[in-house]
N, C-alpha and C. Protein backbone atom coordinates (compact mmCIF):
# COMPACT_ATOMS: atom_id res chain seq x y z
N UNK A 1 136.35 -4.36 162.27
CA UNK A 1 137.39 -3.39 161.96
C UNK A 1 136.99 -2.59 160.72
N UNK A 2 137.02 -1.01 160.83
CA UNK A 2 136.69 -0.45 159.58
C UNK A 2 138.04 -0.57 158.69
N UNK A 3 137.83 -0.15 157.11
CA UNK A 3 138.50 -0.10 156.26
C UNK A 3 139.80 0.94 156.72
N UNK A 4 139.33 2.03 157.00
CA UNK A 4 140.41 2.86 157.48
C UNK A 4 141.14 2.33 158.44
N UNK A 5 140.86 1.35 158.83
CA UNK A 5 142.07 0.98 159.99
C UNK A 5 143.08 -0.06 159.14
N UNK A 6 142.80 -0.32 157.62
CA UNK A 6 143.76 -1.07 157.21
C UNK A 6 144.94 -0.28 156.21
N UNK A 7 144.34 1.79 156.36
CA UNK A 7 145.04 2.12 155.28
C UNK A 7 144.81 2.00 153.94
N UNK A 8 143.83 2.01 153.50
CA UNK A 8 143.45 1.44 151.97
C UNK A 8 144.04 2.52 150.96
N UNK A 9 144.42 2.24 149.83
CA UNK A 9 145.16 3.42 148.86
C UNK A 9 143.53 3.69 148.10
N UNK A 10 143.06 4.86 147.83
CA UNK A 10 142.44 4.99 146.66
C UNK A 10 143.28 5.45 145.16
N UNK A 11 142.58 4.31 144.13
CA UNK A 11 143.45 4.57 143.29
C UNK A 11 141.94 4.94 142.33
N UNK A 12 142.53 6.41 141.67
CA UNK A 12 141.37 6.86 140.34
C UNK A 12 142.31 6.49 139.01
N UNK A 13 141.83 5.93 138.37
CA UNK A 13 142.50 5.72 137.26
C UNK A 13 141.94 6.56 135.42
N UNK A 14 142.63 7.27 135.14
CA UNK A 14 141.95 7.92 133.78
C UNK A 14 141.21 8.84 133.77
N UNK A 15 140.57 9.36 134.88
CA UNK A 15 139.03 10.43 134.57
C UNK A 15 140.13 11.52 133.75
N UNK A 16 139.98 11.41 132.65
CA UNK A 16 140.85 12.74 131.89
C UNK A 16 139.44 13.01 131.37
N UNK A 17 139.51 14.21 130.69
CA UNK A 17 138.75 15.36 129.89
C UNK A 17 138.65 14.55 128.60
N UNK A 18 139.28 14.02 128.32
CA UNK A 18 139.47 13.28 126.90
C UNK A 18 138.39 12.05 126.34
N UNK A 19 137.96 11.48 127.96
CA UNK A 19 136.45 10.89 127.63
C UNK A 19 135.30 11.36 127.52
N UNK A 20 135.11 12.67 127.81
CA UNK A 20 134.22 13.59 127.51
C UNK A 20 133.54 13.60 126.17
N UNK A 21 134.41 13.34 125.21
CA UNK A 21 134.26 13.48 124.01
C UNK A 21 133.93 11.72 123.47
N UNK A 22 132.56 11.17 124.11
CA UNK A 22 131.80 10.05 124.22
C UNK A 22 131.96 9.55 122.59
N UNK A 23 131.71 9.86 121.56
CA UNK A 23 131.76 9.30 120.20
C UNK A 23 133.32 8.68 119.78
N UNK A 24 134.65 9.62 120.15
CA UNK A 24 135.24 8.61 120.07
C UNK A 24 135.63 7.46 120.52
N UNK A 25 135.11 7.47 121.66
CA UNK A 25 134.97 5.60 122.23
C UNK A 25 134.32 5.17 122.30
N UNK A 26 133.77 5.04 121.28
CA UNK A 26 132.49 4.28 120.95
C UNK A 26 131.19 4.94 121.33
N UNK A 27 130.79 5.61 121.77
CA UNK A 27 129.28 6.24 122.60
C UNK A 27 128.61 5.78 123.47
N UNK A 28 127.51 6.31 124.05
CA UNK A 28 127.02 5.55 124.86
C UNK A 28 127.48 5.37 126.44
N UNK A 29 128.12 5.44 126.85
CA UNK A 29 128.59 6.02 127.96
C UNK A 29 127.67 5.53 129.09
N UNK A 30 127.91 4.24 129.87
CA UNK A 30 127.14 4.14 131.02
C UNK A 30 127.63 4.72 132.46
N UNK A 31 126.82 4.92 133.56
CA UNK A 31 127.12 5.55 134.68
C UNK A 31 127.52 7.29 134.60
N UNK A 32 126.58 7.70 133.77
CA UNK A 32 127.08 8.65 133.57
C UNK A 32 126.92 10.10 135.24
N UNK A 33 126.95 9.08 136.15
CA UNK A 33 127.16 9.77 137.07
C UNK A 33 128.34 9.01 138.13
N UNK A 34 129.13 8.69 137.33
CA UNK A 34 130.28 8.12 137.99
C UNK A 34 131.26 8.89 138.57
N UNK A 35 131.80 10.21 138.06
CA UNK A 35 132.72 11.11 138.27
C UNK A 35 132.16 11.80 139.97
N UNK A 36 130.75 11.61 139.71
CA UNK A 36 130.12 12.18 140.80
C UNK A 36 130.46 11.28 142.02
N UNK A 37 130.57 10.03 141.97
CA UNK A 37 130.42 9.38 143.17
C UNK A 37 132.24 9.01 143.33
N UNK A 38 132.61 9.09 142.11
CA UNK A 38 134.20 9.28 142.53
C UNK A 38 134.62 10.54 143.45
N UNK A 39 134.13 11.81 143.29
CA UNK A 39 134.34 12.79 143.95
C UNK A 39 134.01 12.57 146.12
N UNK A 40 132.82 11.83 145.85
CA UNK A 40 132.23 11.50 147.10
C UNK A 40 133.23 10.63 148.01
N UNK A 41 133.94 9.76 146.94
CA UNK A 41 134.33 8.79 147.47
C UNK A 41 135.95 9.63 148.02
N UNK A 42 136.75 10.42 147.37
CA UNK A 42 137.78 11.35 147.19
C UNK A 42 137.68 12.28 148.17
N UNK A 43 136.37 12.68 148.66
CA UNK A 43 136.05 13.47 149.77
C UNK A 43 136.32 12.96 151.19
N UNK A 44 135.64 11.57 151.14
CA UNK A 44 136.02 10.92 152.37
C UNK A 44 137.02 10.46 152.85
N UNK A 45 138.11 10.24 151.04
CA UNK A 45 139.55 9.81 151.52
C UNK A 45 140.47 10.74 151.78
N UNK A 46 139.93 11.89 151.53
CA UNK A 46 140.63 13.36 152.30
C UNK A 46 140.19 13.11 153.55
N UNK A 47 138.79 13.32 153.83
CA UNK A 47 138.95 13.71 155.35
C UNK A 47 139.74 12.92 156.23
N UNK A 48 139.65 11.82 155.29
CA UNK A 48 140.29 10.62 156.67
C UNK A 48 141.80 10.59 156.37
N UNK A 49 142.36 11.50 155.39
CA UNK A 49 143.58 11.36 155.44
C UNK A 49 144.33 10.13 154.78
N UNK A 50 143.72 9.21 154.05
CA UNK A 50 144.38 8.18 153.51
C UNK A 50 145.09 8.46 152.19
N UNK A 51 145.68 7.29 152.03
CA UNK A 51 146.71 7.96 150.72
C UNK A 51 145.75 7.69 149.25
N UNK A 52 145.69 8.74 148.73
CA UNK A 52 145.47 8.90 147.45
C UNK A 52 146.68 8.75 146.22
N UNK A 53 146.28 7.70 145.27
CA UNK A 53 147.06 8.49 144.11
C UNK A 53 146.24 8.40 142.94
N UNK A 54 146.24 9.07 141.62
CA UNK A 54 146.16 9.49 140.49
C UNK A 54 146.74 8.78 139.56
N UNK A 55 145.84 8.51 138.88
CA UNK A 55 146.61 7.46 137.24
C UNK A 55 146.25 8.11 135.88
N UNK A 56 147.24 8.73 135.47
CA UNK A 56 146.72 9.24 134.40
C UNK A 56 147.19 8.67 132.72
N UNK A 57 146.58 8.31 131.94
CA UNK A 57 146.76 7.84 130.41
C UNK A 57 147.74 8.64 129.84
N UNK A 58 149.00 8.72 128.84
CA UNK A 58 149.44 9.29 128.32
C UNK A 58 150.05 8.78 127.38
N UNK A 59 149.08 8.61 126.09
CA UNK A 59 148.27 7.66 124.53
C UNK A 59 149.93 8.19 123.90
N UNK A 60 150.73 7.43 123.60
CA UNK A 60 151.53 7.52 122.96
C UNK A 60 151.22 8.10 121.57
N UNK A 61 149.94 7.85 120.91
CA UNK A 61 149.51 7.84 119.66
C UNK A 61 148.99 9.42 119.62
N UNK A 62 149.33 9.85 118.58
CA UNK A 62 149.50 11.95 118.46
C UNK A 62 147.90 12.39 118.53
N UNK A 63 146.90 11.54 117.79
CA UNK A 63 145.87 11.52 117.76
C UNK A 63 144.46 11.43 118.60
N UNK A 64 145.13 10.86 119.79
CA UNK A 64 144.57 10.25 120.84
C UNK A 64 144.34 11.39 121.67
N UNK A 65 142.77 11.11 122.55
CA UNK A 65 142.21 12.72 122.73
C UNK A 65 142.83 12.32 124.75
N UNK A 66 143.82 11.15 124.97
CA UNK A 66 144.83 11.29 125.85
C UNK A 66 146.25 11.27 125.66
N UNK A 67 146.46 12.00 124.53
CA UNK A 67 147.86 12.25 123.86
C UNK A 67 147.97 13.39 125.29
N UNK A 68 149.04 13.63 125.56
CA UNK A 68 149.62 14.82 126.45
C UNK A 68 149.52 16.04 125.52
N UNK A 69 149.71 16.23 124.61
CA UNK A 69 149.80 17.23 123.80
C UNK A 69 148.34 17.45 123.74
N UNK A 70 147.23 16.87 123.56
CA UNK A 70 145.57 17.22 124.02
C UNK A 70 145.24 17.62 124.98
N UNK A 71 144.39 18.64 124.74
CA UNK A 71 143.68 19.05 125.99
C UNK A 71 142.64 18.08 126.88
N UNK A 72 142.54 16.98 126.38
CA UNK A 72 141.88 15.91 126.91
C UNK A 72 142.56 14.80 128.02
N UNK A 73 144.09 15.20 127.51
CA UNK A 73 145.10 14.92 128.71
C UNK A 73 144.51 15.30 130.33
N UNK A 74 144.47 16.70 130.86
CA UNK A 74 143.92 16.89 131.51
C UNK A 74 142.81 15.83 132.64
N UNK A 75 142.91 16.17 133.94
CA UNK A 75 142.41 14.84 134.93
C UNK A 75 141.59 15.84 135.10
N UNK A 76 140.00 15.47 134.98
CA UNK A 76 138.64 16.46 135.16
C UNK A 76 138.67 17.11 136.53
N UNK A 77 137.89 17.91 136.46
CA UNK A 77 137.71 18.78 137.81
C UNK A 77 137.30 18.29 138.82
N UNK A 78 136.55 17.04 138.69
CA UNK A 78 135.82 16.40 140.19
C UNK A 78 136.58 15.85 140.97
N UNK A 79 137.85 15.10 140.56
CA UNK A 79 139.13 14.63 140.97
C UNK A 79 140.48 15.00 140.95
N UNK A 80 140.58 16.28 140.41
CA UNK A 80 141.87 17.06 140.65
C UNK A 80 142.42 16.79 141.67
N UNK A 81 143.85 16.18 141.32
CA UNK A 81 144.97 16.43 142.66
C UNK A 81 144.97 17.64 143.26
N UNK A 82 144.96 17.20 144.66
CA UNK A 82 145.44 18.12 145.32
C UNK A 82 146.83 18.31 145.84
N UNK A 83 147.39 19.28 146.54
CA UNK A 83 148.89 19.49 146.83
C UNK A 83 150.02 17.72 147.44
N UNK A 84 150.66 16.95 147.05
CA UNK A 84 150.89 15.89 148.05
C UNK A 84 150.42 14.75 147.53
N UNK A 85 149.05 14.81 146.73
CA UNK A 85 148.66 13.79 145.99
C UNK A 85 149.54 13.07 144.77
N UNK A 86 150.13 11.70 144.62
CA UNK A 86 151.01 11.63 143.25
C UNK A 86 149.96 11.40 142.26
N UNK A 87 150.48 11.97 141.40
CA UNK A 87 150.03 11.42 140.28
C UNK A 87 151.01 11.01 139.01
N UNK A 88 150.35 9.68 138.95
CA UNK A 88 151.14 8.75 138.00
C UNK A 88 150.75 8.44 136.56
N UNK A 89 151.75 8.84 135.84
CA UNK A 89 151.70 8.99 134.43
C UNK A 89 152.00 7.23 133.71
N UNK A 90 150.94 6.99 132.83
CA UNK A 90 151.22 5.44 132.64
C UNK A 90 150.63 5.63 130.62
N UNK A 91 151.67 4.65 130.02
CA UNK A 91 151.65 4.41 128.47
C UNK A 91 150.74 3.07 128.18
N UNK A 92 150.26 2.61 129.20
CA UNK A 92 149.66 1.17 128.46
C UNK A 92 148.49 1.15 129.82
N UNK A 93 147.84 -0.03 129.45
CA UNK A 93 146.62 -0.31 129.98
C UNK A 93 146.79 -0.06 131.50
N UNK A 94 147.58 -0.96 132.31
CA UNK A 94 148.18 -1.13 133.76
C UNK A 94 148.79 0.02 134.46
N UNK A 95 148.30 0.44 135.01
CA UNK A 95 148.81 1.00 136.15
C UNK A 95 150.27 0.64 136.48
N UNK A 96 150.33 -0.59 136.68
CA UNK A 96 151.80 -0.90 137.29
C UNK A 96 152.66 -1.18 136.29
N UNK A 97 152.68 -1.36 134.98
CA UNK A 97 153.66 -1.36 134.28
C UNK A 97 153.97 -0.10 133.67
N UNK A 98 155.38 -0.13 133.44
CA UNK A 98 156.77 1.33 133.54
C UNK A 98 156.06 2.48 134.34
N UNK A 99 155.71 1.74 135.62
CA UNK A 99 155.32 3.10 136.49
C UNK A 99 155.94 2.62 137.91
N UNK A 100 155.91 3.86 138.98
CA UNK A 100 156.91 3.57 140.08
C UNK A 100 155.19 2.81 140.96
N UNK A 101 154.09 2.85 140.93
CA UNK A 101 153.22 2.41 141.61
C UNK A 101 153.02 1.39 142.78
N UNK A 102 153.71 0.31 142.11
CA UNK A 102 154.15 -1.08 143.22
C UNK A 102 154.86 -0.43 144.63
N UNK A 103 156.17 -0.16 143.63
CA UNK A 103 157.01 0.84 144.88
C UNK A 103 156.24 1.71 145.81
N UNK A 104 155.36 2.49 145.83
CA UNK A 104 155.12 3.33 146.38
C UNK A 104 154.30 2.69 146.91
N UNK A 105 153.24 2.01 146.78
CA UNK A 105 152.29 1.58 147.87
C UNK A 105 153.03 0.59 148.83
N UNK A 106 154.22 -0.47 148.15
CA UNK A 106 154.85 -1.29 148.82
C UNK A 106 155.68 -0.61 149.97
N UNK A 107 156.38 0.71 149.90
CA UNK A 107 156.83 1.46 150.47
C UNK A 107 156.58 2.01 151.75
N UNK A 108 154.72 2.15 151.65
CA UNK A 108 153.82 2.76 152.27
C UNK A 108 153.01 1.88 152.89
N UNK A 109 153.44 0.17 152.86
CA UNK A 109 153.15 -0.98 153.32
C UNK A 109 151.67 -0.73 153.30
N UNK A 110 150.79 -0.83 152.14
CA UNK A 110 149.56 -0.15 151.37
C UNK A 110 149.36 -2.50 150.67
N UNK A 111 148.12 -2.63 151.76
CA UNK A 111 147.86 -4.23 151.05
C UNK A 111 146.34 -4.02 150.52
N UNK A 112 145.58 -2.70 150.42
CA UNK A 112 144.70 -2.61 150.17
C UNK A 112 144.58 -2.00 149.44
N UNK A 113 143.04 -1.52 148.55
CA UNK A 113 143.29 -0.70 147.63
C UNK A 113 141.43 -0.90 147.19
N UNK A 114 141.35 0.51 146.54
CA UNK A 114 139.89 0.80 146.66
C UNK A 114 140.02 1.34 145.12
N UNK A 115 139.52 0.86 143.90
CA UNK A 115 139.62 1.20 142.77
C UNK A 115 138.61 1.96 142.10
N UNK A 116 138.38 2.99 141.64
CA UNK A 116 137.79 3.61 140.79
C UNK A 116 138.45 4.28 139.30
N UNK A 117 136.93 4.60 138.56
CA UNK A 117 138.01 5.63 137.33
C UNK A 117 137.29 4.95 135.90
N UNK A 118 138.07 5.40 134.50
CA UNK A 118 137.63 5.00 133.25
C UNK A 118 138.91 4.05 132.52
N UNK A 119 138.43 3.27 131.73
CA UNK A 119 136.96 2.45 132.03
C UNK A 119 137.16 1.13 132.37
N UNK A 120 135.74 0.79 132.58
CA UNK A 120 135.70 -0.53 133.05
C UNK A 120 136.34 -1.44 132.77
N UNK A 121 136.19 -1.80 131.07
CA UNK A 121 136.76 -2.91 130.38
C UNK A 121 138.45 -2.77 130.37
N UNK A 122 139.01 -1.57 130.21
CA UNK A 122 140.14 -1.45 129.69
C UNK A 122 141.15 -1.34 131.24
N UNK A 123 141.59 0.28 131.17
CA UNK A 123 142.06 0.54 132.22
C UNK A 123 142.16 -0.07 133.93
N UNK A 124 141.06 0.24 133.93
CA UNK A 124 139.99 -0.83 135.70
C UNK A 124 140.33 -2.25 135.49
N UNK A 125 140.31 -2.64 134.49
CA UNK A 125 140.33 -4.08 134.47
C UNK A 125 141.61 -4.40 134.54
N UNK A 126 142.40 -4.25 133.56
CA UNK A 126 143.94 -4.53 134.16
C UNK A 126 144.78 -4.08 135.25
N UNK A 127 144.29 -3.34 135.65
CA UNK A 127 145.01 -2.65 136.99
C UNK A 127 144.37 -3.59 137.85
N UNK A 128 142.86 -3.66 138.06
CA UNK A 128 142.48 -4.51 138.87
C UNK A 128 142.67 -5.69 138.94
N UNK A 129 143.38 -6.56 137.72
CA UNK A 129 144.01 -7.87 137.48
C UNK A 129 145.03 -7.74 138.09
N UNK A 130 146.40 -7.20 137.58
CA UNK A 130 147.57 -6.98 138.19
C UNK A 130 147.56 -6.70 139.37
N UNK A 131 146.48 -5.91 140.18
CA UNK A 131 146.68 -5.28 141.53
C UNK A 131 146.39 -7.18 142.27
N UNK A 132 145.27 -7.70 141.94
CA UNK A 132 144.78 -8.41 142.40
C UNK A 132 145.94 -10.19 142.18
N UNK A 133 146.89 -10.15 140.89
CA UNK A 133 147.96 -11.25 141.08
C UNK A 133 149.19 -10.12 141.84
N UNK A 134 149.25 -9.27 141.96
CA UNK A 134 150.12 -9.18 143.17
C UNK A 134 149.88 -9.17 144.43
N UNK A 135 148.82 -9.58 145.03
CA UNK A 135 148.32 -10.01 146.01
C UNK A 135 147.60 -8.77 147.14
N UNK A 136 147.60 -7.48 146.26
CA UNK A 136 146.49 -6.69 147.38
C UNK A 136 145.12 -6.95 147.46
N UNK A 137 144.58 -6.80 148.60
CA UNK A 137 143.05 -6.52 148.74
C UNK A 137 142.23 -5.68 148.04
N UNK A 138 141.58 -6.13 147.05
CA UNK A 138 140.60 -4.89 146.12
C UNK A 138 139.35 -4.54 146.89
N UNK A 139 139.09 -3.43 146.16
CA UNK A 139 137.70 -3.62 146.25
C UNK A 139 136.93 -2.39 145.12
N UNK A 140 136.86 -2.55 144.20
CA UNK A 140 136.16 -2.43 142.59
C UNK A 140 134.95 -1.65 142.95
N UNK A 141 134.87 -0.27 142.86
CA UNK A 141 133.39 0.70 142.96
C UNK A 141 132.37 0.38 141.53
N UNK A 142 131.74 -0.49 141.39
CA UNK A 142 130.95 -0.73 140.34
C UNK A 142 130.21 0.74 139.75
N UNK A 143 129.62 1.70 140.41
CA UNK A 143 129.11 2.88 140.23
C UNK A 143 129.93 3.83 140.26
N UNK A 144 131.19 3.76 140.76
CA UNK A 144 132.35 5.12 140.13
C UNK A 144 133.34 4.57 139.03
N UNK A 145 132.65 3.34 138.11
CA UNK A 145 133.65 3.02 137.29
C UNK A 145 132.44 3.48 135.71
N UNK A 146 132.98 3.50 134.30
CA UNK A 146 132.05 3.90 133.42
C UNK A 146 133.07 2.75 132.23
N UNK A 147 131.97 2.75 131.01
CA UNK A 147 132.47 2.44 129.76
C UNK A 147 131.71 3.14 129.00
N UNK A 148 132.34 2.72 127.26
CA UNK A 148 131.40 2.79 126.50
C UNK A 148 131.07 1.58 125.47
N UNK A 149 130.24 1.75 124.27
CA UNK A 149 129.66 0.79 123.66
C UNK A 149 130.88 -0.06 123.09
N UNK A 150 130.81 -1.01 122.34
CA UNK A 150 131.79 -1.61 121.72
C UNK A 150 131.54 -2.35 121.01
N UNK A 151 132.46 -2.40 119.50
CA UNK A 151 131.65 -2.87 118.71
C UNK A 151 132.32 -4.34 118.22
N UNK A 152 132.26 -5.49 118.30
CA UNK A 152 132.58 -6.90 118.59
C UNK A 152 133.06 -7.19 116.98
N UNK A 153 134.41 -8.51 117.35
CA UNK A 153 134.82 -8.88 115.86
C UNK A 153 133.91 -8.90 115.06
N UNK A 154 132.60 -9.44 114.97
CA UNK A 154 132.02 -9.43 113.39
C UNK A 154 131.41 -8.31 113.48
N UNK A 155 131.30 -7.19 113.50
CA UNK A 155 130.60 -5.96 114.51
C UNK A 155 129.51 -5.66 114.88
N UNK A 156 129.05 -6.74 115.61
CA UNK A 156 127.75 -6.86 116.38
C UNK A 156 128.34 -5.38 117.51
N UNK A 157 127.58 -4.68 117.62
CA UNK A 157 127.40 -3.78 118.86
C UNK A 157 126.91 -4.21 120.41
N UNK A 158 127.71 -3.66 121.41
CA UNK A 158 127.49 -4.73 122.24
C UNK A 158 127.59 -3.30 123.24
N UNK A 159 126.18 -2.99 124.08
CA UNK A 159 125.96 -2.02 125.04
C UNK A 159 126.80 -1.69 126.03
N UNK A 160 127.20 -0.43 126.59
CA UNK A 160 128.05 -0.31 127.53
C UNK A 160 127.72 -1.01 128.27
N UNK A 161 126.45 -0.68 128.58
CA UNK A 161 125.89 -1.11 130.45
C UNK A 161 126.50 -2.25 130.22
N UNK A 162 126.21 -3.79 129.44
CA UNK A 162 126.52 -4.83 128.83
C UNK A 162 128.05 -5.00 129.22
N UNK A 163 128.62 -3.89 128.52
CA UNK A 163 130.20 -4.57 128.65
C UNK A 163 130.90 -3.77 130.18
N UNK A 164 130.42 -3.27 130.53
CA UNK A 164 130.37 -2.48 132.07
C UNK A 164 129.95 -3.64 133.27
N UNK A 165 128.95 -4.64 132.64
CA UNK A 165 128.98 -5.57 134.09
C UNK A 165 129.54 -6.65 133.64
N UNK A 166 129.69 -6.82 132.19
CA UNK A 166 130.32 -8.46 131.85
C UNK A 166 132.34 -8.33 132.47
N UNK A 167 132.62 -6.92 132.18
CA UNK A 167 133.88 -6.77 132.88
C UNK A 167 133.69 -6.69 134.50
N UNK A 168 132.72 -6.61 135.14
CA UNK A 168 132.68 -6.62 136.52
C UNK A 168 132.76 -8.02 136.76
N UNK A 169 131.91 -8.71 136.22
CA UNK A 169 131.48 -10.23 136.95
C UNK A 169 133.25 -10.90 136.88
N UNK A 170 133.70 -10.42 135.30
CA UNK A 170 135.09 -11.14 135.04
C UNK A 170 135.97 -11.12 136.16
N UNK A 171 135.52 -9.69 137.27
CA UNK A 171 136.35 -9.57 138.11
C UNK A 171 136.06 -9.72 139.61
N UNK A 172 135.14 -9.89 139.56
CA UNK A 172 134.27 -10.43 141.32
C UNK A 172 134.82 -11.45 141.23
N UNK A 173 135.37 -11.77 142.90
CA UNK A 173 135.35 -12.95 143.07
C UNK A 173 136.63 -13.53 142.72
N UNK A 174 137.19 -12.72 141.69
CA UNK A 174 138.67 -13.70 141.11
C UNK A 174 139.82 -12.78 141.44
N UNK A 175 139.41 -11.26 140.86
CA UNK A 175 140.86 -10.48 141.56
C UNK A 175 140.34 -9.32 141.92
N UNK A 176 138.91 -9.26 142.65
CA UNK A 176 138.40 -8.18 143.51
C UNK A 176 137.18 -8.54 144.17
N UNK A 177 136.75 -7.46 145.16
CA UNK A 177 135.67 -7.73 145.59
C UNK A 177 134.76 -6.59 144.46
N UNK A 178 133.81 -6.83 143.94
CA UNK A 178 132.48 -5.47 143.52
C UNK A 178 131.63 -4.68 144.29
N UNK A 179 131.97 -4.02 144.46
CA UNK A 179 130.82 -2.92 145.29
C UNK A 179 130.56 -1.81 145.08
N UNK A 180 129.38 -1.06 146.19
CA UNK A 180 128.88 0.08 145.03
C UNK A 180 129.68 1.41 146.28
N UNK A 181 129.52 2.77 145.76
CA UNK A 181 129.70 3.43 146.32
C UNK A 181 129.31 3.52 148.05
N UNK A 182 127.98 3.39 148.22
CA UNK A 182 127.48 3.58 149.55
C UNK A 182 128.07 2.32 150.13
N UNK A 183 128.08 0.96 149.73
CA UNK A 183 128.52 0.19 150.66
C UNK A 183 130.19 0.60 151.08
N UNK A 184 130.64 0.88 150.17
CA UNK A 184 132.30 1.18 150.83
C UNK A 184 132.11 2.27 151.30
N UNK A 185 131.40 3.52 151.40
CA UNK A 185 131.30 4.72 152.68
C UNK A 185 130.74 3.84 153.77
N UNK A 186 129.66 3.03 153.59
CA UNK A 186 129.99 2.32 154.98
C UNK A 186 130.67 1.60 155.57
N UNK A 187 131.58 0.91 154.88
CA UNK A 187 133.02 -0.01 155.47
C UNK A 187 134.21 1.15 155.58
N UNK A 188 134.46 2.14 155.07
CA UNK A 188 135.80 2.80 155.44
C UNK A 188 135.53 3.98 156.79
């Protein structure tokens, strides 16, 4: 059975304009062709008509280059909603908390779900936790997800790529499946 026959939601989480600006989160920036294979992946979930939605950051903090009041607010050009598409406005890490999200996929009797977006450690990861104790089917695009560097309590520096798969492994296996772009164009 392909993926499309189960309905899978693609969910992009974060690609705002606001990570663009790589130094304030630390630098370094792995996958820096992630937006690209998110687009690929966004292409196919148009043609086939599945439900898309949009997660977008909105940094309570005035400073924050995903404050709404920033032009970094903004969801980049490779993944722009289109007409019909929701997009969901969220204050904290999760996707599903103070957002209508649950509802709407529960609504849309949606047990699957295909995750991409920024970043790995933060955003991706708790959504993909929460998605994964409320009991949908993941499945985690390792190559349409990105981080950046980070710099550890005693401040040892610790490489994106580094903290880009140590948050993957955290999540194979326990509240997703990992995979790369081409293998899920061949399952959906």
């Amino acid at each position: 059975m392909k993926l499309r026959e189960k309905n899978p939601a693609l969910i992009i989480i974060d690609v705002q304009k606001g990570f663009n600006e790589e130094a304030f989160w630390g630098g370094n920036r792995n996958n820096k062709d992630a937006e690209t294979k998110m687009a690929q992946i966004l292409e196919k979930w148009r043609a086939l008509q599945l439900p898309v939605f949009h997660i977008v950051h909105s940094s309570i903090h005035p400073n924050s280059k995903l404050n709404a009041s920033n032009p970094g607010f903004e969801i980049k050009e490779e993944v722009k909603p289109i007409d019909g598409e929701p997009v969901i406005v969220k204050n904290v890490n999760s996707a599903f908390i103070g957002t209508d999200l649950k509802e709407r996929l529960d609504t849309q009797g949606i047990t699957h779900l295909v995750i991409v977006g920024l970043t790995t450690n933060h955003c991706v990861s708790t959504t993909t936790r929460m998605a994964g104790n409320y009991g949908y089917e993941n499945l985690l695009i390792a190559d349409a997800t990105a981080t950046f560097d980070r710099i550890g309590i005693n401040g040892e520096k610790f490489d994106s790529k580094l903290m880009h798969q140590t948050s993957l492994a955290s999540l194979h296996n326990e509240f997703t499946e990992v995979i790369t772009t081409e293998k899920l164009l061949e399952l959906v």
